[in-house]
PDB file of N, CA and C in Angstrom:
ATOM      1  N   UNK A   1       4.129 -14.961  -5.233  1.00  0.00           N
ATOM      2  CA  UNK A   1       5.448 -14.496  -4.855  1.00  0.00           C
ATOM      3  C   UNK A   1       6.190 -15.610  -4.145  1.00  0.00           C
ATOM      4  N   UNK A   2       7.229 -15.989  -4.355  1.00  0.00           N
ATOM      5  CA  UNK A   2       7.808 -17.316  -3.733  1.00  0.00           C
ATOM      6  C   UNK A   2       8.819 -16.475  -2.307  1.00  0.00           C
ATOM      7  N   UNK A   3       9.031 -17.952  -1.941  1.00  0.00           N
ATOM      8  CA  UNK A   3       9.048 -17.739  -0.371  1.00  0.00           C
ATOM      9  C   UNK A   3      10.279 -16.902  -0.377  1.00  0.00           C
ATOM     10  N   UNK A   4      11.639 -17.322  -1.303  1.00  0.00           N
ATOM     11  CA  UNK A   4      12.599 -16.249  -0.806  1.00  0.00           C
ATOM     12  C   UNK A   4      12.443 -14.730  -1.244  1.00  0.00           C
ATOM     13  N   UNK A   5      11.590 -14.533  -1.242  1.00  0.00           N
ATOM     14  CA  UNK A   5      11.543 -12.939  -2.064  1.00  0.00           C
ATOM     15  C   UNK A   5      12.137 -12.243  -0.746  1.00  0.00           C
ATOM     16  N   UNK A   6      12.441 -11.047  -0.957  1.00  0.00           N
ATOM     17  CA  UNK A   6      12.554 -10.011   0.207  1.00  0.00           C
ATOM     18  C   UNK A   6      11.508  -9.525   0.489  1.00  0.00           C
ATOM     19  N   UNK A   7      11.553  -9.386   2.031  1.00  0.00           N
ATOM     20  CA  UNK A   7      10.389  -8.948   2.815  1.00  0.00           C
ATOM     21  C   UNK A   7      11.083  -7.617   3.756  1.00  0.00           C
ATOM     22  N   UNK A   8       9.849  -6.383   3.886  1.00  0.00           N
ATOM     23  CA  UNK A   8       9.917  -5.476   4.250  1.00  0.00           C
ATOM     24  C   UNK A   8       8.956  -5.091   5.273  1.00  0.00           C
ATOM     25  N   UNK A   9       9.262  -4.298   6.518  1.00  0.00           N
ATOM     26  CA  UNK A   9       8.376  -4.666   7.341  1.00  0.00           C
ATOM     27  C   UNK A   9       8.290  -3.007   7.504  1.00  0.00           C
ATOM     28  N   UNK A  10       6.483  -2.338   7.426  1.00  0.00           N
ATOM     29  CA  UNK A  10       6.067  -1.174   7.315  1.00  0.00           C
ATOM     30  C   UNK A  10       5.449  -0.895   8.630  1.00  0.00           C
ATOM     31  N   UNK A  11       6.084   0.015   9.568  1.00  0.00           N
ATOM     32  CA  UNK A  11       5.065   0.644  10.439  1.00  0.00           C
ATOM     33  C   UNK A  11       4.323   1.558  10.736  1.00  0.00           C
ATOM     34  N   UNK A  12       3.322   1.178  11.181  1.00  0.00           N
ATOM     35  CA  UNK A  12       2.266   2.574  11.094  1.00  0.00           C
ATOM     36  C   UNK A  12       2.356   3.746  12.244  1.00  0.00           C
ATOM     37  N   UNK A  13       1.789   4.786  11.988  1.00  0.00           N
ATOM     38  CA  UNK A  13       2.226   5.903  12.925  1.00  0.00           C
ATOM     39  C   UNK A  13       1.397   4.892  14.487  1.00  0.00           C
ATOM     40  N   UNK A  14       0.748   4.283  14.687  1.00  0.00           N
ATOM     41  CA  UNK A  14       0.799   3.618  15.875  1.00  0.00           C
ATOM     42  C   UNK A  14       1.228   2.394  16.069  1.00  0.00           C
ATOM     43  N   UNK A  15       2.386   2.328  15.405  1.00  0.00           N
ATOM     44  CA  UNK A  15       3.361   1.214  16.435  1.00  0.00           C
ATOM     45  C   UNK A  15       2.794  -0.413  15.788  1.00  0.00           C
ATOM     46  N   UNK A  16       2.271  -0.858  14.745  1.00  0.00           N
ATOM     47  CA  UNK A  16       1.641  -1.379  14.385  1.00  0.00           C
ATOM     48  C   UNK A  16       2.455  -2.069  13.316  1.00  0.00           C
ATOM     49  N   UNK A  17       3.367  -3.430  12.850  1.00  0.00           N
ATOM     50  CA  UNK A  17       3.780  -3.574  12.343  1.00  0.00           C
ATOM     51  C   UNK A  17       3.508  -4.242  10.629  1.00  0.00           C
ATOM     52  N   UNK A  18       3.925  -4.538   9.980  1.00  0.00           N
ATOM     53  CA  UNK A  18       3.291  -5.096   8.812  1.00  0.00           C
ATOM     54  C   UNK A  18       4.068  -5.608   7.492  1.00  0.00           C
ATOM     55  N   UNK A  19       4.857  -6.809   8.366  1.00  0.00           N
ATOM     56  CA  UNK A  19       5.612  -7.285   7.025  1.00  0.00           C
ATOM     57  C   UNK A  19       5.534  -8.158   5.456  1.00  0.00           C
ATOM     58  N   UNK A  20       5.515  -7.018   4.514  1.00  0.00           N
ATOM     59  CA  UNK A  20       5.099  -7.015   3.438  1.00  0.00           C
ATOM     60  C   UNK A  20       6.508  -7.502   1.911  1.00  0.00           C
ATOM     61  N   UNK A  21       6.024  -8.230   0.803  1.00  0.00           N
ATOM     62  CA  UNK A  21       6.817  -8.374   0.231  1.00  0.00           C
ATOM     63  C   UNK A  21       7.427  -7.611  -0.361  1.00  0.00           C
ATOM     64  N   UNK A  22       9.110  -7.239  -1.413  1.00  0.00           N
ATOM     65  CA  UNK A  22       9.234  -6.268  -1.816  1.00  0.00           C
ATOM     66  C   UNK A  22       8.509  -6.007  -2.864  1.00  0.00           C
ATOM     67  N   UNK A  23       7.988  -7.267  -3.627  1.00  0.00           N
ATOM     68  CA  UNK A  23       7.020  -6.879  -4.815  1.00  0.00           C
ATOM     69  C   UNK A  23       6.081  -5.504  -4.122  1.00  0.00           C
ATOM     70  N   UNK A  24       5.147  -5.948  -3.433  1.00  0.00           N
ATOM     71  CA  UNK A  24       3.975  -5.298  -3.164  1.00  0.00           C
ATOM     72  C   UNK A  24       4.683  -3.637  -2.468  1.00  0.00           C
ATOM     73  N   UNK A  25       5.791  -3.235  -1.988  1.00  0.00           N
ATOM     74  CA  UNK A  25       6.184  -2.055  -2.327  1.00  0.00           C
ATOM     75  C   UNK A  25       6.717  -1.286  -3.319  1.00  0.00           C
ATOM     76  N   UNK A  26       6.536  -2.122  -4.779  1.00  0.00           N
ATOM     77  CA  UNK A  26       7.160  -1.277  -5.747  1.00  0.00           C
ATOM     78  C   UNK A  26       5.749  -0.426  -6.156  1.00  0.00           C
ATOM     79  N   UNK A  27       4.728  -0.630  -5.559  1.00  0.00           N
ATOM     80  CA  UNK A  27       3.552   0.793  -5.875  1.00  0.00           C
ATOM     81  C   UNK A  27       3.530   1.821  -4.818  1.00  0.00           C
ATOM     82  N   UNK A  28       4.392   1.357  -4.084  1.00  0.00           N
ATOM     83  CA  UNK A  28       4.489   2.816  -2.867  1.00  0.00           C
ATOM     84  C   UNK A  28       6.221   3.620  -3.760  1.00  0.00           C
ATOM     85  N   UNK A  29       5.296   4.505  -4.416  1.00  0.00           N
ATOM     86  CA  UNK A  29       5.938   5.213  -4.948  1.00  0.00           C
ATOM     87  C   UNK A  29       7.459   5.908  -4.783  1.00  0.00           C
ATOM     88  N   UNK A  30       7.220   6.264  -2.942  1.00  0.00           N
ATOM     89  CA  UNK A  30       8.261   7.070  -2.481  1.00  0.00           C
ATOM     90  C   UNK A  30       9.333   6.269  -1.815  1.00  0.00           C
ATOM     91  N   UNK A  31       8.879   4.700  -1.343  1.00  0.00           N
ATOM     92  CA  UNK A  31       9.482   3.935  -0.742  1.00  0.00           C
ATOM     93  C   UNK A  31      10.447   2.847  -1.629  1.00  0.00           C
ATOM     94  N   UNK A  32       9.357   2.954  -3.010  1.00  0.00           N
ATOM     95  CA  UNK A  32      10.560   1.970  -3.671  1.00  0.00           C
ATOM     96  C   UNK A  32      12.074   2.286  -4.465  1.00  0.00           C
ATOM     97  N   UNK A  33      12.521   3.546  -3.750  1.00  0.00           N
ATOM     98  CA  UNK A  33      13.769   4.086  -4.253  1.00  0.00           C
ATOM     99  C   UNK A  33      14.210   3.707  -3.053  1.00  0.00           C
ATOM    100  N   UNK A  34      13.888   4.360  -1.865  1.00  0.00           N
ATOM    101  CA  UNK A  34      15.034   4.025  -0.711  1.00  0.00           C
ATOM    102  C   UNK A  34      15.165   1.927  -0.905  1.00  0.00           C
ATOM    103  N   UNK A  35      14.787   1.552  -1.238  1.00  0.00           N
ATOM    104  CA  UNK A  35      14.690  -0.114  -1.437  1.00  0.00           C
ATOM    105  C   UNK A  35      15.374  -0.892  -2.484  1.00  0.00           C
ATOM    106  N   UNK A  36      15.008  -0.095  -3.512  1.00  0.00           N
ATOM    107  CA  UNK A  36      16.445  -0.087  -4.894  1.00  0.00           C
ATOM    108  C   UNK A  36      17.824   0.420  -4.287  1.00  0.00           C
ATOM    109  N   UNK A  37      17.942   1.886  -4.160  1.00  0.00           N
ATOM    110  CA  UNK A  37      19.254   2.234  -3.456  1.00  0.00           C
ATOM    111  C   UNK A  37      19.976   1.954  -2.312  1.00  0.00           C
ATOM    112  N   UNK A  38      18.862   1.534  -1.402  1.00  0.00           N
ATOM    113  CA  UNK A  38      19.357   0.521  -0.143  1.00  0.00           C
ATOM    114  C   UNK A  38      19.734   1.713   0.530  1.00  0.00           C
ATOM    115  N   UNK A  39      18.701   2.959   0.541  1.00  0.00           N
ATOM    116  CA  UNK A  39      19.126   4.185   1.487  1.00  0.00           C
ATOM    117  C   UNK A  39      18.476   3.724   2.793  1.00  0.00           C
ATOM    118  N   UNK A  40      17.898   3.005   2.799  1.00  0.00           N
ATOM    119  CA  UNK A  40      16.823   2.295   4.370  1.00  0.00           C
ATOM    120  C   UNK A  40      18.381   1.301   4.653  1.00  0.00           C
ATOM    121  N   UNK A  41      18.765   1.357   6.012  1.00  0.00           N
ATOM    122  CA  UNK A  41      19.610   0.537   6.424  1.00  0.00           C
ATOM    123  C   UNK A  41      18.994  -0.759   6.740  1.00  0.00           C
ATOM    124  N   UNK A  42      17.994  -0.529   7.598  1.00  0.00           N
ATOM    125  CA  UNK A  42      17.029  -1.556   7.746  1.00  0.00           C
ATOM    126  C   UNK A  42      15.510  -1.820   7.034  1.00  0.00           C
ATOM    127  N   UNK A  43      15.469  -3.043   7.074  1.00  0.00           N
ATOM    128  CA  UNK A  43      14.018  -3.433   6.351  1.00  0.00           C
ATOM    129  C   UNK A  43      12.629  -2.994   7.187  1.00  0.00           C
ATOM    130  N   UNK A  44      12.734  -2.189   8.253  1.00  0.00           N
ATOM    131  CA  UNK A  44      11.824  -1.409   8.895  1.00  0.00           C
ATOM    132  C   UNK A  44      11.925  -0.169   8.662  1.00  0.00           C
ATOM    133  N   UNK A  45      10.357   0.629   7.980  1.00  0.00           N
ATOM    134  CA  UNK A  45      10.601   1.553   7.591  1.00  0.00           C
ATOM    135  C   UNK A  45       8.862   2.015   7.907  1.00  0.00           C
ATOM    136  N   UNK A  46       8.940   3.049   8.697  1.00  0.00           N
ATOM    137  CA  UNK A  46       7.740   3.918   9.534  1.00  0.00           C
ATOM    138  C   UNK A  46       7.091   5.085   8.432  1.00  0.00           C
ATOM    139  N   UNK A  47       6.068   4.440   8.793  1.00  0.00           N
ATOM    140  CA  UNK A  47       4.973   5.502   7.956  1.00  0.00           C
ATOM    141  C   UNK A  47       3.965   6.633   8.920  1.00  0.00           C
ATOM    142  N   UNK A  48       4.924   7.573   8.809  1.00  0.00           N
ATOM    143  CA  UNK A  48       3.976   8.562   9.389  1.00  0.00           C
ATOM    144  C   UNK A  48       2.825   9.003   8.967  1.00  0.00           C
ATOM    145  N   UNK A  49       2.037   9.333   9.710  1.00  0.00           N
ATOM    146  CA  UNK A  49       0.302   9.677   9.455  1.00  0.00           C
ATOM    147  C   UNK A  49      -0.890   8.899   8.982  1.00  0.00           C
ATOM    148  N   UNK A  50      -0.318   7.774   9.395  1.00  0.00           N
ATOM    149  CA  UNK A  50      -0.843   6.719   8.509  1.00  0.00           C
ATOM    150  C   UNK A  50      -1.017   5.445   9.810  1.00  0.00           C
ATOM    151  N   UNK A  51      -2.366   5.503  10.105  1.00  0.00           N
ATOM    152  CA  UNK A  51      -2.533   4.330  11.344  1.00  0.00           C
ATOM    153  C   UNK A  51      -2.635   3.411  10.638  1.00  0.00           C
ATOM    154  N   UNK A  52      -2.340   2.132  11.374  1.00  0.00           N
ATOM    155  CA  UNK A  52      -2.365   0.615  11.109  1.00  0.00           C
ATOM    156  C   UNK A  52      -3.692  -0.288  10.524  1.00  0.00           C
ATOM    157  N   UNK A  53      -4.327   0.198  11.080  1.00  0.00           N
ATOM    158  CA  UNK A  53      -5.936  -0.156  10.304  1.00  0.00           C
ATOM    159  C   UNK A  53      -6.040   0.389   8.968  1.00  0.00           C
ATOM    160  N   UNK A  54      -5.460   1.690   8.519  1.00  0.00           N
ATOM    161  CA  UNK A  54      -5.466   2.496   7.264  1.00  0.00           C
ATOM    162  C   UNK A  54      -4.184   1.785   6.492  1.00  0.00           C
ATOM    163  N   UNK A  55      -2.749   1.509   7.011  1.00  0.00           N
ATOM    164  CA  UNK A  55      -2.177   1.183   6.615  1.00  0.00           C
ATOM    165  C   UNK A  55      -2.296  -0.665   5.871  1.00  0.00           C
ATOM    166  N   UNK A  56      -2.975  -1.000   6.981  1.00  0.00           N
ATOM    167  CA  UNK A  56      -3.409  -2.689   6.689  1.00  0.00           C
ATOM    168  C   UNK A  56      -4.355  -2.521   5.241  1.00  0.00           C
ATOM    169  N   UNK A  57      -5.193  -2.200   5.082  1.00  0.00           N
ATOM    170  CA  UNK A  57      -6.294  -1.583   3.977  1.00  0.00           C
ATOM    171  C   UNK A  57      -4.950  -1.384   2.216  1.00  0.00           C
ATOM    172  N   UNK A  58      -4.391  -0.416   2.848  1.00  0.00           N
ATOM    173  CA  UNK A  58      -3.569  -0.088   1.594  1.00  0.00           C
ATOM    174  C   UNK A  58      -2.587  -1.415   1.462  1.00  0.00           C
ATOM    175  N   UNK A  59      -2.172  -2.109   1.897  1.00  0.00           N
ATOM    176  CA  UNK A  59      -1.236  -3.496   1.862  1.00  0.00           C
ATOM    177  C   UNK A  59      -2.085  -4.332   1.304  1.00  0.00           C
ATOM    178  N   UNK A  60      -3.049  -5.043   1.471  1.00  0.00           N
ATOM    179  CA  UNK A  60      -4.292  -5.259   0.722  1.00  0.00           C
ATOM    180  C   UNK A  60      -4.483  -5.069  -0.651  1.00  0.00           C
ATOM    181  N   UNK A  61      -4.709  -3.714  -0.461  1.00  0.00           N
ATOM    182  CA  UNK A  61      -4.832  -2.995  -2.026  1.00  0.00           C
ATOM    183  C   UNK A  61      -3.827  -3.291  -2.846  1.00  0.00           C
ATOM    184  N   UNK A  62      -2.355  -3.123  -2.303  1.00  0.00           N
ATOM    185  CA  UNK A  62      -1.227  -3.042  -3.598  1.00  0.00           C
ATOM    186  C   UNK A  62      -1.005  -4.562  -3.528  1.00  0.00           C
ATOM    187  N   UNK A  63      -1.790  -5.423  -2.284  1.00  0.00           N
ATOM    188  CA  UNK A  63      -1.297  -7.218  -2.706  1.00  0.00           C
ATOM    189  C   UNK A  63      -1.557  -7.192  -3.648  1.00  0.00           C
ATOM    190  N   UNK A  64      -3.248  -6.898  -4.071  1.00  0.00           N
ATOM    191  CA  UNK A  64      -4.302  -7.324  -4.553  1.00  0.00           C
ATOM    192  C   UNK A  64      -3.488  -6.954  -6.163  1.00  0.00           C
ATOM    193  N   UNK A  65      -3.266  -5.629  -6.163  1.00  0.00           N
ATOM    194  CA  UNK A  65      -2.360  -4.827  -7.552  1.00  0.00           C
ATOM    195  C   UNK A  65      -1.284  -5.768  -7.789  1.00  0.00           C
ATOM    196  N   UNK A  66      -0.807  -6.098  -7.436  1.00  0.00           N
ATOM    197  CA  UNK A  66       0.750  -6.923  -7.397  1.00  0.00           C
ATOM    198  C   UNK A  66       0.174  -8.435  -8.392  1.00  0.00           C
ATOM    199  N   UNK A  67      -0.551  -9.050  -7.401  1.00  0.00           N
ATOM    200  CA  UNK A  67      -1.051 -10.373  -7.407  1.00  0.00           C
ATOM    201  C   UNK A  67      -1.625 -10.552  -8.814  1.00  0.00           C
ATOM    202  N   UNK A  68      -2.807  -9.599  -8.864  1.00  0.00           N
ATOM    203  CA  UNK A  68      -3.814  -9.971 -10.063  1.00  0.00           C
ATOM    204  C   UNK A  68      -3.506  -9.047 -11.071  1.00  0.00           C
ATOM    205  N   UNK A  69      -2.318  -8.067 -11.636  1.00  0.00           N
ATOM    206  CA  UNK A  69      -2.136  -7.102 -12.359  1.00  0.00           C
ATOM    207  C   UNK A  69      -2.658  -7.353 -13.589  1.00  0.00           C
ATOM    208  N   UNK A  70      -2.848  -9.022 -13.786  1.00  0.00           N
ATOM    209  CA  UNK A  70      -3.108  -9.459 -15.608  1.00  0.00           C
ATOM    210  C   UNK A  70      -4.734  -9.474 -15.556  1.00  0.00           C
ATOM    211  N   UNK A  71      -5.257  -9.196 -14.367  1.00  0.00           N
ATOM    212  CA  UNK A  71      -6.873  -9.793 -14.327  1.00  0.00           C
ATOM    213  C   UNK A  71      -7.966  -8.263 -14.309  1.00  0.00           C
ATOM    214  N   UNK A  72      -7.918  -8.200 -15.017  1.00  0.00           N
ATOM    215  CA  UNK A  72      -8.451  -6.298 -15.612  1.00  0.00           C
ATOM    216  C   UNK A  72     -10.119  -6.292 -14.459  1.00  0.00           C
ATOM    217  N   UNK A  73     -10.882  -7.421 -15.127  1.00  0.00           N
ATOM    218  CA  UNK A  73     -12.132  -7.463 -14.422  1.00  0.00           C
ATOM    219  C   UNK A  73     -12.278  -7.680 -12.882  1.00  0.00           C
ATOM    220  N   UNK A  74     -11.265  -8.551 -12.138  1.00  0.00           N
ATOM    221  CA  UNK A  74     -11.041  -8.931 -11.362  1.00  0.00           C
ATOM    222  C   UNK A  74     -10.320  -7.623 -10.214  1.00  0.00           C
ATOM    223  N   UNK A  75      -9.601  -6.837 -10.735  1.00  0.00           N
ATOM    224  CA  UNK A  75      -9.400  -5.641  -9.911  1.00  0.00           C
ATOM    225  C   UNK A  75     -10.567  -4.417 -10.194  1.00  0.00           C
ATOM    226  N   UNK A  76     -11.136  -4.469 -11.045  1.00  0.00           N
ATOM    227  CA  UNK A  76     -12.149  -3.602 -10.779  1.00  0.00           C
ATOM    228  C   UNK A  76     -13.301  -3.588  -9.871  1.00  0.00           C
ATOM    229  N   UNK A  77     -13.537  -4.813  -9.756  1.00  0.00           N
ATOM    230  CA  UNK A  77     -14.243  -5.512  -8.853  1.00  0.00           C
ATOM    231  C   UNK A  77     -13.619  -5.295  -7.301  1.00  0.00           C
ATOM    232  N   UNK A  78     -12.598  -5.535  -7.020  1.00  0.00           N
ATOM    233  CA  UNK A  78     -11.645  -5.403  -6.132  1.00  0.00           C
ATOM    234  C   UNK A  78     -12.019  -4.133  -5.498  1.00  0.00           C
ATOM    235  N   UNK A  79     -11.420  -2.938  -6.933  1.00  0.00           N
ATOM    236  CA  UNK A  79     -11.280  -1.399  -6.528  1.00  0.00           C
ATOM    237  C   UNK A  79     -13.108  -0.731  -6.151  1.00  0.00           C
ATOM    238  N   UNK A  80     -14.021  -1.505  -6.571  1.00  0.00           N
ATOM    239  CA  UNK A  80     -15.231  -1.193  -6.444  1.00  0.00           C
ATOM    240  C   UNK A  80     -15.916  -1.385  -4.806  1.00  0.00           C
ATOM    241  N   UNK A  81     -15.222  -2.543  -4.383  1.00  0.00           N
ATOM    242  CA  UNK A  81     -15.722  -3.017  -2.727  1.00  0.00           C
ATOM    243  C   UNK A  81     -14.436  -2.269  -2.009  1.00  0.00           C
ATOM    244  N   UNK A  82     -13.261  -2.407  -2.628  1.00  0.00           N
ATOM    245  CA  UNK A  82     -12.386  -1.411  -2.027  1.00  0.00           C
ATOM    246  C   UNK A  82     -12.665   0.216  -1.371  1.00  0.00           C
ATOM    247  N   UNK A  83     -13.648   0.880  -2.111  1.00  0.00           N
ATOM    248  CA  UNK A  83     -13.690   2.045  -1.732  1.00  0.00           C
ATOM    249  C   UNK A  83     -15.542   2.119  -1.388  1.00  0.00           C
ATOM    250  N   UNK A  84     -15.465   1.189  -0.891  1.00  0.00           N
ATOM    251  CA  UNK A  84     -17.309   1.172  -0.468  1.00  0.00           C
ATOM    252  C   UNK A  84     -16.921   0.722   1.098  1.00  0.00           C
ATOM    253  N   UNK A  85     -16.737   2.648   1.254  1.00  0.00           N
ATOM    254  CA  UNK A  85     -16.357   2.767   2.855  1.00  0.00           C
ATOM    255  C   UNK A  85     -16.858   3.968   3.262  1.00  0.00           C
ATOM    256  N   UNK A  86     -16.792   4.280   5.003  1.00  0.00           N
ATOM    257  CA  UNK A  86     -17.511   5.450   5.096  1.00  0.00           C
ATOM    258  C   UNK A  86     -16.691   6.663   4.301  1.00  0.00           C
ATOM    259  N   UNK A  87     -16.787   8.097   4.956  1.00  0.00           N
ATOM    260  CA  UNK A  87     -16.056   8.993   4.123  1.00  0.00           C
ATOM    261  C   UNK A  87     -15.000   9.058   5.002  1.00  0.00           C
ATOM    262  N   UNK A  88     -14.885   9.096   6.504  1.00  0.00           N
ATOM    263  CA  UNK A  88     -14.005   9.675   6.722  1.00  0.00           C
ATOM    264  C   UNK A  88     -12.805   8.392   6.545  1.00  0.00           C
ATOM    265  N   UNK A  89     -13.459   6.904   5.971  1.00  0.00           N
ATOM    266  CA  UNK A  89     -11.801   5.799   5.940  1.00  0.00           C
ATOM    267  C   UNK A  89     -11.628   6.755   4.376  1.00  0.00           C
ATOM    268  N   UNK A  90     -12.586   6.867   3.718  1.00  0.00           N
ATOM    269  CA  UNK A  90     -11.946   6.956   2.516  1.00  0.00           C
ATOM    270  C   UNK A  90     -10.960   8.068   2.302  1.00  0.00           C
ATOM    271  N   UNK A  91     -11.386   9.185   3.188  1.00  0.00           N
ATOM    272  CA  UNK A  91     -10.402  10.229   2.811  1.00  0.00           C
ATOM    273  C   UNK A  91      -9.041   9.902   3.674  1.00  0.00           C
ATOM    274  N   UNK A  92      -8.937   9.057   4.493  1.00  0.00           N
ATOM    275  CA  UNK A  92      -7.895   8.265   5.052  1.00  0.00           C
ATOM    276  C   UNK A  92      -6.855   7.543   4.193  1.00  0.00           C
ATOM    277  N   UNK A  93      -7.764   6.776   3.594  1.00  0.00           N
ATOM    278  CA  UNK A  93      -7.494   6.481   2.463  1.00  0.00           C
ATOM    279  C   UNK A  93      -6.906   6.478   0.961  1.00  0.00           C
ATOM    280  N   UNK A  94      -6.853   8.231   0.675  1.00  0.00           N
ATOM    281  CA  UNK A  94      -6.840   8.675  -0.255  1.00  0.00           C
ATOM    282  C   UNK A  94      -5.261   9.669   0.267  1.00  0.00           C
ATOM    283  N   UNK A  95      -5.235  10.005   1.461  1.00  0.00           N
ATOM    284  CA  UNK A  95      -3.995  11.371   2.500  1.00  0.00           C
ATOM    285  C   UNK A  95      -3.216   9.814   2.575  1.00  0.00           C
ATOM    286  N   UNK A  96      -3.137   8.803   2.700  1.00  0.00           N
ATOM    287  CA  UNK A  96      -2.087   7.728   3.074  1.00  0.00           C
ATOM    288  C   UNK A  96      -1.950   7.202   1.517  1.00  0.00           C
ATOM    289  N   UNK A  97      -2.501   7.274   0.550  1.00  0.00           N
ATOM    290  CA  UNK A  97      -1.809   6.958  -0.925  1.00  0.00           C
ATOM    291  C   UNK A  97      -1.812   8.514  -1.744  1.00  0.00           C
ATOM    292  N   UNK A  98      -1.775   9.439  -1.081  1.00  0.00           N
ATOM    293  CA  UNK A  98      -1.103  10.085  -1.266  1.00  0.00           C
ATOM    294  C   UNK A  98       0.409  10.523  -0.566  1.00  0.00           C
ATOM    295  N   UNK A  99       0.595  10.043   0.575  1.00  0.00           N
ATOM    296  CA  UNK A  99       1.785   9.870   1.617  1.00  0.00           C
ATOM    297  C   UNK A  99       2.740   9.151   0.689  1.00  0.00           C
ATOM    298  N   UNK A 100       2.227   8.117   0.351  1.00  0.00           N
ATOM    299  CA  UNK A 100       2.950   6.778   0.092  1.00  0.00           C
ATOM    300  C   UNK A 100       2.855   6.510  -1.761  1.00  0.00           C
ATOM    301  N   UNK A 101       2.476   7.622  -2.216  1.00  0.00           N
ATOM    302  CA  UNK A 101       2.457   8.279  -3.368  1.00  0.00           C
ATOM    303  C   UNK A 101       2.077   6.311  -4.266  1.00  0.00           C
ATOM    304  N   UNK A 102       0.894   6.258  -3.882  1.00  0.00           N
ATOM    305  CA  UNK A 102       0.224   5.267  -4.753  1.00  0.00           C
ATOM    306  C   UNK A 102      -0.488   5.585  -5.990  1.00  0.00           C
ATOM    307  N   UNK A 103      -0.374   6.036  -7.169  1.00  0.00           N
ATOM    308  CA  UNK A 103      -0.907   5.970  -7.855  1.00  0.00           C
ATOM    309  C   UNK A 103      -2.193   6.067  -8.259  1.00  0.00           C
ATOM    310  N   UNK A 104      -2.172   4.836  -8.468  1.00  0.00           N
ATOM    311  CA  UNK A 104      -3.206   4.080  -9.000  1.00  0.00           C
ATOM    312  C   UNK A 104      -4.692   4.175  -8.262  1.00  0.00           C
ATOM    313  N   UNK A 105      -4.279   3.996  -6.491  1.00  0.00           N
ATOM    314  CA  UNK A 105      -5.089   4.322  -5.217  1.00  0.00           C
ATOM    315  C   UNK A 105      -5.326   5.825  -4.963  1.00  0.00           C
ATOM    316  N   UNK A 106      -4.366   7.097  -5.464  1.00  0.00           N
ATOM    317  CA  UNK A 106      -5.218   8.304  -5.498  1.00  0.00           C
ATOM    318  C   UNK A 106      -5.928   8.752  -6.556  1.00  0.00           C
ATOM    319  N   UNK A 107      -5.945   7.811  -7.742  1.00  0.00           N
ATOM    320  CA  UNK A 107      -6.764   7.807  -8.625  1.00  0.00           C
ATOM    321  C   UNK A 107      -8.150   7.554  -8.072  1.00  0.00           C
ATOM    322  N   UNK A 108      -8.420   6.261  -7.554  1.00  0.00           N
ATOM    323  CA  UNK A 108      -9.004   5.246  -7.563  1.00  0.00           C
ATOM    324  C   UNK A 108      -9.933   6.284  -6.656  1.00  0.00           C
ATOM    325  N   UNK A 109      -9.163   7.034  -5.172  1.00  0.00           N
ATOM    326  CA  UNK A 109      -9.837   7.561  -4.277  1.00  0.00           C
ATOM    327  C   UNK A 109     -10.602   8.825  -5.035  1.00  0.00           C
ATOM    328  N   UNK A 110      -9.823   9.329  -5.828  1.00  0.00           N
ATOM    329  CA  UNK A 110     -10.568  10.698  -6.094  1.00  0.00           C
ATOM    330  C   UNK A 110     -11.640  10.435  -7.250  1.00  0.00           C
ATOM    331  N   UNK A 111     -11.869   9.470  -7.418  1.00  0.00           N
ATOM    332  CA  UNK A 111     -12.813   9.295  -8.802  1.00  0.00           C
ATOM    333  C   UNK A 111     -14.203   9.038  -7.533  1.00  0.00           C
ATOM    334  N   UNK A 112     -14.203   8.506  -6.163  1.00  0.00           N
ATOM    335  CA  UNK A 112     -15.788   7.966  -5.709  1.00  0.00           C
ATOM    336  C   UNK A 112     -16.453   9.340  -5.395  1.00  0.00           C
TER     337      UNK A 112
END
């Protein structure tokens, strides 16, 4: 992603900041309309229910989606150490990409 891209900065329900590119929010499902339509006045935009350690994890995940989308073996691998966690991150895990209506990540969660 080159340096001028737009950057968006996500906070977690504890105060926890996390500025991310706009690429890597076009898989947060619910967020990448207010970002197209420019209904967010500002590039800070709070994620309720969703702590910063859980939230850091999913930023990760959709880099990782963003970054390597052409590398099939290479995210499976990814999504395999990705969800080799206890139960209660995973179901954390699974209620915050469902929040943030990820796809690919409530797939990913409900298949372990």
């Amino acid at each position: 992603m080159s340096k001028s891209s737009k950057t968006i900065v996500l906070k977690s329900s504890d105060g926890q900041s996390f500025e991310i590119e706009e690429a890597v929010v076009q898989l947060m499902e619910n967020i990448k309309p207010m970002i197209q339509q420019k209904v967010v006045k500002t590039t800070i935009i709070t994620i309720p229910n969703v702590t910063g350690n859980i939230l850091s994890k999913i930023i990760d995940y959709c880099r990782k989606h963003v970054s390597h989308k052409e590398d099939e073996d290479a995210l499976i691998e990814f999504d395999t150490e990705f969800v080799n966690v206890d139960e209660a991150t995973l179901i954390s895990l699974a209620d915050a990409a469902r929040v943030l209506e990820i796809k690919c990540l409530s797939a990913l969660c409900t298949l372990v």
